[in-house]
Protein backbone atom coordinates (compact mmCIF):
# COMPACT_ATOMS: atom_id res chain seq x y z
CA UNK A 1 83.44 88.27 -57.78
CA UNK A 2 80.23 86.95 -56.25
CA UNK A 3 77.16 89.55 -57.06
CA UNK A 4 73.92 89.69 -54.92
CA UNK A 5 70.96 88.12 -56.15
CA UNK A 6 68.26 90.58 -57.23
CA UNK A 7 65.60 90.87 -55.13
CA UNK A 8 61.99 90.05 -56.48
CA UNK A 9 59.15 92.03 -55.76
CA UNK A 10 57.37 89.95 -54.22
CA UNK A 11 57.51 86.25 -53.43
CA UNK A 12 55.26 83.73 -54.44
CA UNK A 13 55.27 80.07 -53.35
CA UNK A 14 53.27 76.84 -53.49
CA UNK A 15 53.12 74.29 -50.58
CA UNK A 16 51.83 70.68 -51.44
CA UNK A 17 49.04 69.36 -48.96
CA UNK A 18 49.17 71.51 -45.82
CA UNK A 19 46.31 73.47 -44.95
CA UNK A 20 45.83 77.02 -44.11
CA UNK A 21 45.85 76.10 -40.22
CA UNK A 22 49.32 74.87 -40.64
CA UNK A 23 50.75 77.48 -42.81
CA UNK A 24 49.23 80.34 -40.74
CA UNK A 25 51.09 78.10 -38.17
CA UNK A 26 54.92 78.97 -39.75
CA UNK A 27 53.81 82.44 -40.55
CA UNK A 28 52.97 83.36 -36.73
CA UNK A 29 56.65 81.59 -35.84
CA UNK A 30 58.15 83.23 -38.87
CA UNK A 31 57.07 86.97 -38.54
CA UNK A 32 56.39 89.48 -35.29
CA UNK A 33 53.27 89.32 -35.69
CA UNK A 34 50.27 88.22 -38.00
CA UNK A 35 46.84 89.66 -38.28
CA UNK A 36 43.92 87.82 -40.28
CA UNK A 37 42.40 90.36 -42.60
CA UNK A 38 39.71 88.08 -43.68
CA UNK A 39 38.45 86.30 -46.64
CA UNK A 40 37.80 87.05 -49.78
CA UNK A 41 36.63 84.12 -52.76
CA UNK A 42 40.34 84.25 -53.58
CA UNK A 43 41.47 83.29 -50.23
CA UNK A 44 42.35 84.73 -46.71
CA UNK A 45 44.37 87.88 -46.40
CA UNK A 46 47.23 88.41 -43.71
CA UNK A 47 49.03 91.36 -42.63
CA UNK A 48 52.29 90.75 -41.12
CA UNK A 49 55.09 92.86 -39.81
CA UNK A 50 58.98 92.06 -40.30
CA UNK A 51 62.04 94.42 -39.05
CA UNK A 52 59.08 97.50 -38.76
CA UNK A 53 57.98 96.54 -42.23
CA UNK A 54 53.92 95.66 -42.47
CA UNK A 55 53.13 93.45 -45.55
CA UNK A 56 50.20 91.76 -46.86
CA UNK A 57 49.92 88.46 -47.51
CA UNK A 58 47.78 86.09 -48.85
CA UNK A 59 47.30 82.19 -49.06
CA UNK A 60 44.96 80.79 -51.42
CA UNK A 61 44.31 76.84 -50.74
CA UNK A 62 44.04 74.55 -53.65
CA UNK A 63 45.76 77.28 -55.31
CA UNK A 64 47.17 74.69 -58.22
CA UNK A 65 45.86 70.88 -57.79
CA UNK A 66 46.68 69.64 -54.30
CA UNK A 67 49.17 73.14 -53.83
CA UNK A 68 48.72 75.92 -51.39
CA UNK A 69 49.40 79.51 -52.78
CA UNK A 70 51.27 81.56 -50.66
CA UNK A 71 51.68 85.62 -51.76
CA UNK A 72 53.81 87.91 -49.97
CA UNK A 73 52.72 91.37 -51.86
CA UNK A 74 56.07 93.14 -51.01
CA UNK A 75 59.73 93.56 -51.68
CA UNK A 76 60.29 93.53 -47.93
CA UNK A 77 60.18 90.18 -46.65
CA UNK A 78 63.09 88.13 -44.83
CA UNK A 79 63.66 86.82 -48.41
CA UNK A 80 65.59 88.16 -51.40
CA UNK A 81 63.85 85.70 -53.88
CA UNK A 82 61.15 83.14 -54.04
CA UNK A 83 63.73 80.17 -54.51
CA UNK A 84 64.67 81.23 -50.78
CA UNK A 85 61.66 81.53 -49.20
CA UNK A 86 60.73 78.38 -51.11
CA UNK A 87 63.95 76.43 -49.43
CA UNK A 88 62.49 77.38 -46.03
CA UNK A 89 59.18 76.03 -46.59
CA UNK A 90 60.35 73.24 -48.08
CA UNK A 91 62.08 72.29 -44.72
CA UNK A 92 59.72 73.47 -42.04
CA UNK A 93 56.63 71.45 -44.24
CA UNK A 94 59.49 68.72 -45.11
CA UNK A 95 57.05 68.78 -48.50
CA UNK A 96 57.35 69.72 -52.14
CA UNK A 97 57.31 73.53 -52.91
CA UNK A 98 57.17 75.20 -55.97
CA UNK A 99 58.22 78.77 -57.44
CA UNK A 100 59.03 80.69 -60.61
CA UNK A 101 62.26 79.77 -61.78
CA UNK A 102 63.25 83.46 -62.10
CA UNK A 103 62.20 86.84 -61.65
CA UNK A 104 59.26 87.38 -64.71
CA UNK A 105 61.96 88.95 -66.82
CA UNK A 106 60.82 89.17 -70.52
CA UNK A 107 61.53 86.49 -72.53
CA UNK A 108 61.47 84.13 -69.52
CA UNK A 109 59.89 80.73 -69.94
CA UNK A 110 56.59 81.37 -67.40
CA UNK A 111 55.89 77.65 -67.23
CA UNK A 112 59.79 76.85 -65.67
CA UNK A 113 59.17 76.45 -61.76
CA UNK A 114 61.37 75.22 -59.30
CA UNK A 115 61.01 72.00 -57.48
CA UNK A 116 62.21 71.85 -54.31
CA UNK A 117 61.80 69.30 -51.53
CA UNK A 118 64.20 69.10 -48.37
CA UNK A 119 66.00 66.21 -50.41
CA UNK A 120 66.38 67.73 -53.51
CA UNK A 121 65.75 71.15 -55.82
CA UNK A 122 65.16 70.76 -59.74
CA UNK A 123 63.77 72.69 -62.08
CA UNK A 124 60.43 71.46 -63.99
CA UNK A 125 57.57 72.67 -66.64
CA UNK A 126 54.19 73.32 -64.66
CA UNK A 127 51.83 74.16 -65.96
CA UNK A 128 49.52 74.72 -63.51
């Protein structure tokens, strides 16, 4: 019997070498619609609205070396996990994105992230 993933709440990525312009790009295609909420020293703030849902998002460039943090603060996005939003990204940037390997459960090993390119997913130790 095949059970349902558990869904996170919230999703979390991090996109190697594309700049906000390009991500804010994919999140205009991606959601129905997407409203700058402006900047703060952490980054630039996003509301964005999904099935009637309105979420807030963030993307914080140079988040993690040459990675872009992208923050989805809700349990209602088109994504159960951040491995599957991560496999989307990976293939509309055709680049390297990284997530938690699982849900922050205790006793969870925080530096285990997923690799994942549109080639290949693995799991590695990042440490930031």
């Amino acid at each position: 019997m095949m059970t349902t993933p558990e869904r996170h709440p919230d999703i979390e990525i991090y996109i190697k070498a594309h700049p906000l312009v390009r991500i804010e790009q994919w999140l205009r295609a991606r959601f129905d619609t997407v409203e700058p909420a402006g900047s703060t020293k952490q980054g630039v703030r996003f509301y964005l609205s999904w099935q009637g849902q309105r979420l807030p998002a963030l993307v914080v460039e140079k988040a993690a070396g040459n990675f872009t943090s992208l923050w989805f603060d809700s349990d209602q996005t088109p994504w159960d996990r951040d491995i599957d939003c991560a496999r989307e990204a990976a293939a509309e940037f055709e680049c390297e994105v990284r997530c938690i390997a699982s849900g922050w459960k205790e006793g969870d090993e925080p530096d285990e992230w997923w690799s994942i390119t549109p080639s290949e997913e693995k799991t590695i130790l990042w440490r930031g």
